[in-house]
N, C-alpha and C. Protein backbone atom coordinates (compact mmCIF):
# COMPACT_ATOMS: atom_id res chain seq x y z
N UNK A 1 5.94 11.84 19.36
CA UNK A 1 4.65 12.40 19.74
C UNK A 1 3.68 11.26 20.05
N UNK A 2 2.84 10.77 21.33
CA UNK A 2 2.19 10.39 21.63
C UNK A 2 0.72 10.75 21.13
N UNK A 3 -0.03 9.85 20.50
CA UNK A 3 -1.14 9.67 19.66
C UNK A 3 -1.87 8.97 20.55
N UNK A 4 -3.43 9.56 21.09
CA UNK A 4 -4.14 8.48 21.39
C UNK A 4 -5.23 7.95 20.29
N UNK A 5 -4.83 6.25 20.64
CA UNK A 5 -4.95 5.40 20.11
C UNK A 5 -6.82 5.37 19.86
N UNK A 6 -7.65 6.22 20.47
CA UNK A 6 -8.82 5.84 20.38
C UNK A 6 -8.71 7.09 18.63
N UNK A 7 -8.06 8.08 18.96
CA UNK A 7 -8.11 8.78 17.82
C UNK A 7 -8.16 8.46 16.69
N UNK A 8 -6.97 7.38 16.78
CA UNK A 8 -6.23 6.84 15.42
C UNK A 8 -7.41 6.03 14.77
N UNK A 9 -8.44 5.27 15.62
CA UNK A 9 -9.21 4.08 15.22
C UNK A 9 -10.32 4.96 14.98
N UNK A 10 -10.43 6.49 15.48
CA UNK A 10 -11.72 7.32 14.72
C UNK A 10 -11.06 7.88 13.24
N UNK A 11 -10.03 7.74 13.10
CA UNK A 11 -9.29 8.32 11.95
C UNK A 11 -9.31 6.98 11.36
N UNK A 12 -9.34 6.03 11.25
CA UNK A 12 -9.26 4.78 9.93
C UNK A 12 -10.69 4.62 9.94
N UNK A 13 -11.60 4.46 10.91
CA UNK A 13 -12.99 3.72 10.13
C UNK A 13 -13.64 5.30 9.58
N UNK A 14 -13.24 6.81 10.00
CA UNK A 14 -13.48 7.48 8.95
C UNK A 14 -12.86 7.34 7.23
N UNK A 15 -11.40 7.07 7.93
CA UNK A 15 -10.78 7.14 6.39
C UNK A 15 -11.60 5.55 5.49
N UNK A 16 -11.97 4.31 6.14
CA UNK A 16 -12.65 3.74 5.43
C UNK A 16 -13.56 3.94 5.04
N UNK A 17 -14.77 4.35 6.07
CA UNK A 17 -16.40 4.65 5.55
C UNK A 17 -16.02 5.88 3.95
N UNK A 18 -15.21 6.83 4.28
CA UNK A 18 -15.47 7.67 3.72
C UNK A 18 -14.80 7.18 2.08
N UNK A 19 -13.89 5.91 2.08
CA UNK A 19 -13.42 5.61 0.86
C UNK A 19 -14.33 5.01 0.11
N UNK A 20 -14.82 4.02 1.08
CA UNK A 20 -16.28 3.05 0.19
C UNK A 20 -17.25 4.12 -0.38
N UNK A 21 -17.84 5.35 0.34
CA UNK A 21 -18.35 6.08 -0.27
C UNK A 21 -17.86 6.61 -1.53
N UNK A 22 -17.31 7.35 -1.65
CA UNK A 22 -16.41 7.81 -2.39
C UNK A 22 -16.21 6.51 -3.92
N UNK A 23 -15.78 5.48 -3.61
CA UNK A 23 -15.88 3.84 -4.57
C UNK A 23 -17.79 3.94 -5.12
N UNK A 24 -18.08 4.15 -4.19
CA UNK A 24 -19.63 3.64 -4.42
C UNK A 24 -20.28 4.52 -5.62
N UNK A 25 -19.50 5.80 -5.41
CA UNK A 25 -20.24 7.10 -6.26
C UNK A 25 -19.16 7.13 -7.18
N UNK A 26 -18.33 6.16 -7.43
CA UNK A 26 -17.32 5.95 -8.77
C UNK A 26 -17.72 5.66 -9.90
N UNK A 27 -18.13 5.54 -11.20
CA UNK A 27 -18.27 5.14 -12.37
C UNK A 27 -17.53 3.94 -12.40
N UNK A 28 -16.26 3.30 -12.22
CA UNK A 28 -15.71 2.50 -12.63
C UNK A 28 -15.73 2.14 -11.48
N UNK A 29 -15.65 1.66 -10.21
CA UNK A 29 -15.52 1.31 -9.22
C UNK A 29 -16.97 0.88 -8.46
N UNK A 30 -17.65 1.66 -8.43
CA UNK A 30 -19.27 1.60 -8.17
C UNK A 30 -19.93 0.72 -8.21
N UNK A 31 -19.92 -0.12 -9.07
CA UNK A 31 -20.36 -1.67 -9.15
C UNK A 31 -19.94 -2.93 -8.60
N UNK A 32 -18.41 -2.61 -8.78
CA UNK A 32 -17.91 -3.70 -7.52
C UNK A 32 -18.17 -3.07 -6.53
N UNK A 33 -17.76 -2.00 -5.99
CA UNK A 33 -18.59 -1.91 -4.56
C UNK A 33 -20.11 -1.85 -3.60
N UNK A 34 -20.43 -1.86 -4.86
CA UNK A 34 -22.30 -1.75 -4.34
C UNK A 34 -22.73 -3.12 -4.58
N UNK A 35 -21.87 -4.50 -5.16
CA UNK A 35 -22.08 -5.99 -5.06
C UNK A 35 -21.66 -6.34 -3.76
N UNK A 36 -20.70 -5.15 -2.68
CA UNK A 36 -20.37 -6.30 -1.63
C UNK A 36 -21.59 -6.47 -0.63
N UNK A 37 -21.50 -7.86 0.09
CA UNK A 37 -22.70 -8.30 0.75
C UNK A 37 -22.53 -8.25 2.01
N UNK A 38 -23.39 -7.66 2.95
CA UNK A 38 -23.06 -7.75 4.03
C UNK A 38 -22.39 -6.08 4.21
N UNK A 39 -23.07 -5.08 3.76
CA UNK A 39 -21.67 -3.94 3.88
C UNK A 39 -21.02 -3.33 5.34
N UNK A 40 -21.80 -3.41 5.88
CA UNK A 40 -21.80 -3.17 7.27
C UNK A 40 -20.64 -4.05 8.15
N UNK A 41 -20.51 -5.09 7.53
CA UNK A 41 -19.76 -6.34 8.29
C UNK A 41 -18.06 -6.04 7.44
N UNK A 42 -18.86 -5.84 6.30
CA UNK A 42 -17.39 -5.45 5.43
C UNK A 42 -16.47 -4.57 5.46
N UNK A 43 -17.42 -3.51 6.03
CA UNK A 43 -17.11 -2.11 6.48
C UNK A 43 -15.76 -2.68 8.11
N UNK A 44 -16.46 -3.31 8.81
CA UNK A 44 -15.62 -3.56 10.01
C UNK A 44 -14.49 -4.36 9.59
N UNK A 45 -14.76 -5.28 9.02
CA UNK A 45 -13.33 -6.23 8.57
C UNK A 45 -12.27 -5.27 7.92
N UNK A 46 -12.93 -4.41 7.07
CA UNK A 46 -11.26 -3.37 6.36
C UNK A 46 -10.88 -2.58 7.40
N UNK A 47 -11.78 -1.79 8.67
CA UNK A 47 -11.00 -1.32 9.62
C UNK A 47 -10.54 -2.02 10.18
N UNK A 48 -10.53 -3.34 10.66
CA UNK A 48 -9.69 -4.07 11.39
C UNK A 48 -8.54 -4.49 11.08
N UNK A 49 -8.91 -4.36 9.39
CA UNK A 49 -7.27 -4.71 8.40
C UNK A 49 -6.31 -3.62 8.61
N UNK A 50 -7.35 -2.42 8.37
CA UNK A 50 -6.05 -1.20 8.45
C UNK A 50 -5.94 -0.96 9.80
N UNK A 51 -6.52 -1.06 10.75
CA UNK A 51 -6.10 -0.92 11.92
C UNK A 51 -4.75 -2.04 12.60
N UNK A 52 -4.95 -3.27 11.70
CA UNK A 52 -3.75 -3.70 12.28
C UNK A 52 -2.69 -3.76 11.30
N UNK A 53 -2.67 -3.35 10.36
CA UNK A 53 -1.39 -2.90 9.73
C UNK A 53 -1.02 -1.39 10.11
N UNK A 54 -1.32 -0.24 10.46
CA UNK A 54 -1.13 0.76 11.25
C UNK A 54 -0.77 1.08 12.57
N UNK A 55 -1.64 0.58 13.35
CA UNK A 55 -0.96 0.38 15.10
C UNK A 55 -0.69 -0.93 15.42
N UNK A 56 -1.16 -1.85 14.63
CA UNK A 56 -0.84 -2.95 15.30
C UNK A 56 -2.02 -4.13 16.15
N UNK A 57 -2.62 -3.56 15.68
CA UNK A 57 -4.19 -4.02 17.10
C UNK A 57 -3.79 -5.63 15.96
N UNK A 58 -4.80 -6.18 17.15
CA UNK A 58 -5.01 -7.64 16.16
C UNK A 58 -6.10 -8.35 15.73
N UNK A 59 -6.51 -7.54 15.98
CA UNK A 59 -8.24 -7.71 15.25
C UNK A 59 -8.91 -8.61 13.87
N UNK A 60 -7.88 -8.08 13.05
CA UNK A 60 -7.85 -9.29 11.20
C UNK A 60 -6.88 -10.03 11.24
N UNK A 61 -7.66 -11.39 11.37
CA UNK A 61 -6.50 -12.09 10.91
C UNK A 61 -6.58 -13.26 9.42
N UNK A 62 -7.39 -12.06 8.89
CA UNK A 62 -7.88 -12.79 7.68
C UNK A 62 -6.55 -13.04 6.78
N UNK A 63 -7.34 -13.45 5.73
CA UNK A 63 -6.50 -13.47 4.15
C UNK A 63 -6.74 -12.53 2.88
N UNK A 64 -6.40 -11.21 2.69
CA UNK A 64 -7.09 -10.50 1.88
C UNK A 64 -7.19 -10.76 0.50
N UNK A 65 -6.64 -11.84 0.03
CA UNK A 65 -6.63 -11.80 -1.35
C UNK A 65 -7.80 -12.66 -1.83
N UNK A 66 -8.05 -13.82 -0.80
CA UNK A 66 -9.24 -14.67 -1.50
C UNK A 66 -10.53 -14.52 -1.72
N UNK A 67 -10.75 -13.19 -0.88
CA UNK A 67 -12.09 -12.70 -1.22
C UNK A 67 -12.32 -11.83 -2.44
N UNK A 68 -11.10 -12.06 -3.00
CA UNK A 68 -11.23 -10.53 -3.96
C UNK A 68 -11.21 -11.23 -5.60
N UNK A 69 -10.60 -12.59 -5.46
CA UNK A 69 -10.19 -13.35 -7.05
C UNK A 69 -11.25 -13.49 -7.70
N UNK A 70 -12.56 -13.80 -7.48
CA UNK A 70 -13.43 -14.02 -8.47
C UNK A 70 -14.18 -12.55 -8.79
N UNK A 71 -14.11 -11.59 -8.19
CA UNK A 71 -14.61 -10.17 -8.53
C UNK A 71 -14.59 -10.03 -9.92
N UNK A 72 -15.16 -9.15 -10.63
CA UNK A 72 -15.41 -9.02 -11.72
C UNK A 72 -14.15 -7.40 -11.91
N UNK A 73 -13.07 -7.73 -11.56
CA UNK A 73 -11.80 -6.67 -11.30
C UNK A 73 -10.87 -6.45 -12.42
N UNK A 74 -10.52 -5.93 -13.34
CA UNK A 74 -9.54 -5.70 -14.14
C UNK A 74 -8.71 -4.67 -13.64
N UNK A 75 -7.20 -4.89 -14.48
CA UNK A 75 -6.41 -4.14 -13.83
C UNK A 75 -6.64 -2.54 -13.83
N UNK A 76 -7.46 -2.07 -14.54
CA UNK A 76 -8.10 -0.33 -14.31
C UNK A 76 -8.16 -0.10 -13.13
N UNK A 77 -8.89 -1.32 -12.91
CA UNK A 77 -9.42 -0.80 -11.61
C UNK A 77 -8.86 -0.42 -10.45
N UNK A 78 -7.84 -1.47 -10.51
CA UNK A 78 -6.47 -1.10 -9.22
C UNK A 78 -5.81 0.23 -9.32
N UNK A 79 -5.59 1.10 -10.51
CA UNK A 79 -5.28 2.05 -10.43
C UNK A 79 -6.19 3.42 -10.22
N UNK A 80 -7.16 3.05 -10.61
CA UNK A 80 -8.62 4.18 -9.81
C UNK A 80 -8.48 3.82 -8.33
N UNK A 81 -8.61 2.72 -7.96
CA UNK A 81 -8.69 2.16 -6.64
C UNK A 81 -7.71 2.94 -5.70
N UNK A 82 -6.24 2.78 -6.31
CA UNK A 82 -5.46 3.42 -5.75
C UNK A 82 -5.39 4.79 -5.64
N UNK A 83 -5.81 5.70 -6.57
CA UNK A 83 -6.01 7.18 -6.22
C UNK A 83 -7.23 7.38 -5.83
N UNK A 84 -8.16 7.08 -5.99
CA UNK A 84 -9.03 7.08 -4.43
C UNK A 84 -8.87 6.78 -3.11
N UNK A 85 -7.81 5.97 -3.18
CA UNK A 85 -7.28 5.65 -1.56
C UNK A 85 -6.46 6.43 -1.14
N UNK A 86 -5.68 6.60 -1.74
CA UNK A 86 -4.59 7.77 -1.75
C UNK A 86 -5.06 9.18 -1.19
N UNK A 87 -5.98 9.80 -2.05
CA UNK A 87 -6.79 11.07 -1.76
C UNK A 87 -7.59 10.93 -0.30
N UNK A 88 -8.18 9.63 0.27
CA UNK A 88 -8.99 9.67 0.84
C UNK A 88 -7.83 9.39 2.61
N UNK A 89 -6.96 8.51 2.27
CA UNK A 89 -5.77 8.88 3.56
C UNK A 89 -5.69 9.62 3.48
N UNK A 90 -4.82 10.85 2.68
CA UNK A 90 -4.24 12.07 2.77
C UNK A 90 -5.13 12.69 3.32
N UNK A 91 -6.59 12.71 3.41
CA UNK A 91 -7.53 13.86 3.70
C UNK A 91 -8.24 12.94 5.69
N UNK A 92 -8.04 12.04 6.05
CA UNK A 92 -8.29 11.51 7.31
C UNK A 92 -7.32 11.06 8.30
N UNK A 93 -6.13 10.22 7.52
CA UNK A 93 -4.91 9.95 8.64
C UNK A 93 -3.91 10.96 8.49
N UNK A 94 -3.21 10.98 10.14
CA UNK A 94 -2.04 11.85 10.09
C UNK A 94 -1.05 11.36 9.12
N UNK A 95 -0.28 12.15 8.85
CA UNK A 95 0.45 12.23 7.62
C UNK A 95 1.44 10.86 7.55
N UNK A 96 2.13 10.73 8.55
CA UNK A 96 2.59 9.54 8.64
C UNK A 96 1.98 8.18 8.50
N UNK A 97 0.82 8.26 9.06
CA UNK A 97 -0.02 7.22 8.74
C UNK A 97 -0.78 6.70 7.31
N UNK A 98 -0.88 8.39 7.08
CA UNK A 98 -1.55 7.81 5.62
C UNK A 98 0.03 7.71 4.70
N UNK A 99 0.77 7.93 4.24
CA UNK A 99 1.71 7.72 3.90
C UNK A 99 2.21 6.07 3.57
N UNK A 100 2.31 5.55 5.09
CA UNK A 100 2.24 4.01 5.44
C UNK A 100 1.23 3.10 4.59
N UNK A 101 -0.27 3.67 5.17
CA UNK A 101 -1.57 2.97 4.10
C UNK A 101 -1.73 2.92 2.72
N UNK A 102 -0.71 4.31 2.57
CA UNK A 102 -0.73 4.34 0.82
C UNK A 102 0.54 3.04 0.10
N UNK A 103 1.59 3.44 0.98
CA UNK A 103 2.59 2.20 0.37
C UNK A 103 1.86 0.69 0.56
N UNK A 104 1.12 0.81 1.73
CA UNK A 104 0.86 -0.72 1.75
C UNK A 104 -0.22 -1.25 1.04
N UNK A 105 -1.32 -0.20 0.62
CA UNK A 105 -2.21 -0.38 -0.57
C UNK A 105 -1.27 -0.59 -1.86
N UNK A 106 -0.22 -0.01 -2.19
CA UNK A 106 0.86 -0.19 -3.48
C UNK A 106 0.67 -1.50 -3.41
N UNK A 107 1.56 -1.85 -2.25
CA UNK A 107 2.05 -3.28 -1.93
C UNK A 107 1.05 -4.34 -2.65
N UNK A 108 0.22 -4.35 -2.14
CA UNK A 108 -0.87 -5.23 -2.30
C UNK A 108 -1.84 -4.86 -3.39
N UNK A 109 -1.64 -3.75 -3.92
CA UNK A 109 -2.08 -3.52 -5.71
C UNK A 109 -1.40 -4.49 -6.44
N UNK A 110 0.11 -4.42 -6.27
CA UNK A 110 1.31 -4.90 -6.76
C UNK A 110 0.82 -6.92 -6.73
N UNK A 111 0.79 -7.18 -5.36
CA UNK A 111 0.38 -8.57 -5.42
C UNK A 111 -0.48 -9.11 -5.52
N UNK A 112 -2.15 -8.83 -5.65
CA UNK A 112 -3.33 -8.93 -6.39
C UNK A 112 -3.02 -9.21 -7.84
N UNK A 113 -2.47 -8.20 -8.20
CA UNK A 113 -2.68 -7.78 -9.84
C UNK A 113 -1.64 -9.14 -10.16
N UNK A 114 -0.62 -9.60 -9.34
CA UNK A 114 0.35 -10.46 -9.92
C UNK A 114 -0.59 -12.17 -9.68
N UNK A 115 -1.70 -11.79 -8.80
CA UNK A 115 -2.22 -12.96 -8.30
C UNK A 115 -3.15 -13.27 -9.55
N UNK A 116 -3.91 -12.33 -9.75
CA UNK A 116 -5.23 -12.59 -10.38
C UNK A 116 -4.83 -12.00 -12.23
N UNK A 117 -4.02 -11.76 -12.44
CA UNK A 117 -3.66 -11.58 -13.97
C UNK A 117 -2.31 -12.44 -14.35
N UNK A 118 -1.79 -13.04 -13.95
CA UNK A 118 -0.71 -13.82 -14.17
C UNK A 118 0.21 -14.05 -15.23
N UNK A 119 -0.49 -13.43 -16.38
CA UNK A 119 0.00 -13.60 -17.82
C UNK A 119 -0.17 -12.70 -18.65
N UNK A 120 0.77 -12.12 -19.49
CA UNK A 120 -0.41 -11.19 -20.52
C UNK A 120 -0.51 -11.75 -21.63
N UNK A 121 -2.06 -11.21 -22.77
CA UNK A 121 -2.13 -11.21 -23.76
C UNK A 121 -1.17 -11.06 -24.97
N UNK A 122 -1.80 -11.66 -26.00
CA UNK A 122 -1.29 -11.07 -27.33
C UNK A 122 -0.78 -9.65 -27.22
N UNK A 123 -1.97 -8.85 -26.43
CA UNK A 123 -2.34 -7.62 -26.72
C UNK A 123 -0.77 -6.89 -25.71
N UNK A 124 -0.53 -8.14 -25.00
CA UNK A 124 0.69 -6.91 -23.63
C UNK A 124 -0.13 -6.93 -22.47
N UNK A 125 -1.15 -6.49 -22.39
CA UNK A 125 -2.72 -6.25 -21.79
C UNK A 125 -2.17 -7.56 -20.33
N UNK A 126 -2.39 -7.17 -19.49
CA UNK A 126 -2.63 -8.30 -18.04
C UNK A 126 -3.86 -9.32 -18.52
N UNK A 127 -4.09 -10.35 -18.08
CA UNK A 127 -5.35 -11.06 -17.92
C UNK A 127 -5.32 -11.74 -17.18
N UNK A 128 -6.66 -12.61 -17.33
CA UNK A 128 -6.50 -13.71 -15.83
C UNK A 128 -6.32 -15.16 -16.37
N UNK A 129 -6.84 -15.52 -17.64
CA UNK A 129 -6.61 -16.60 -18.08
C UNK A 129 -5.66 -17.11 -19.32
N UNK A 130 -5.19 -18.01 -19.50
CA UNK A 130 -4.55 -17.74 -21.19
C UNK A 130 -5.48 -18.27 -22.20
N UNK A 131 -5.52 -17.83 -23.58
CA UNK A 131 -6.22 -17.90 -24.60
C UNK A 131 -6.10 -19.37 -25.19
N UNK A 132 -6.91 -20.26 -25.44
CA UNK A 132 -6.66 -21.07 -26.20
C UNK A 132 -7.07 -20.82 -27.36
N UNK A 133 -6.12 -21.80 -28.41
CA UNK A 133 -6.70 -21.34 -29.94
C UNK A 133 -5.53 -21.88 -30.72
């Protein structure tokens, strides 16, 4: 089935605008997202991310992880993060698509969390640093 492509790119910067919203009016999420600077600019850089992991455009050719290490992020958060993203594809991209965005948000839950917690606690618990003592 042939998809036009202007569709697809009204279907991701909805499915983004409408996730940051959605983050913004989060309890646990809400604060990191109402610190990012620039939202407007930020807003375009994640459609350009998901737009080129989805069709392909080439628009980002950033690095997503280095903007994200000093955030004030624990691992909770990646898993709220992720069912908000989840809910919010399923309800804007075609099914196939959101499907795709959801594994590749996994993906990169998966390698964040291995980036920025590296070790666990006493506790089992992820963290980011080890304890001296």
């Amino acid at each position: 089935m042939d998809r036009d492509p202007v569709d697809i790119e009204q279907a991701i910067d909805r499915c983004v605008r409408r996730f940051y919203a959605k983050g913004d009016g989060d309890p646990l999420l809400g604060p990191i997202f109402r610190a990012i600077p620039a939202f407007e600019e930020h807003i375009g850089i994640i459609v350009d991310f998901w737009s080129r992991q989805l069709i392909g455009t080439d628009r980002y050719t950033g690095r997503p992880f280095p903007p994200h290490w000093k955030l004030p992020i624990e691992p909770e958060h990646f898993d709220r993060w992720m069912e908000l993203f989840s809910e919010t594809a399923r309800e804007d991209l075609p099914a196939d698509l959101a499907e795709q965005a959801i594994t590749k948000a996994g993906h990169m839950s998966v390698a964040f969390q291995a980036g920025m917690f590296p070790i666990k606690g006493p506790d089992g618990r992820p963290m980011r640093l080890p304890t001296h003592g």
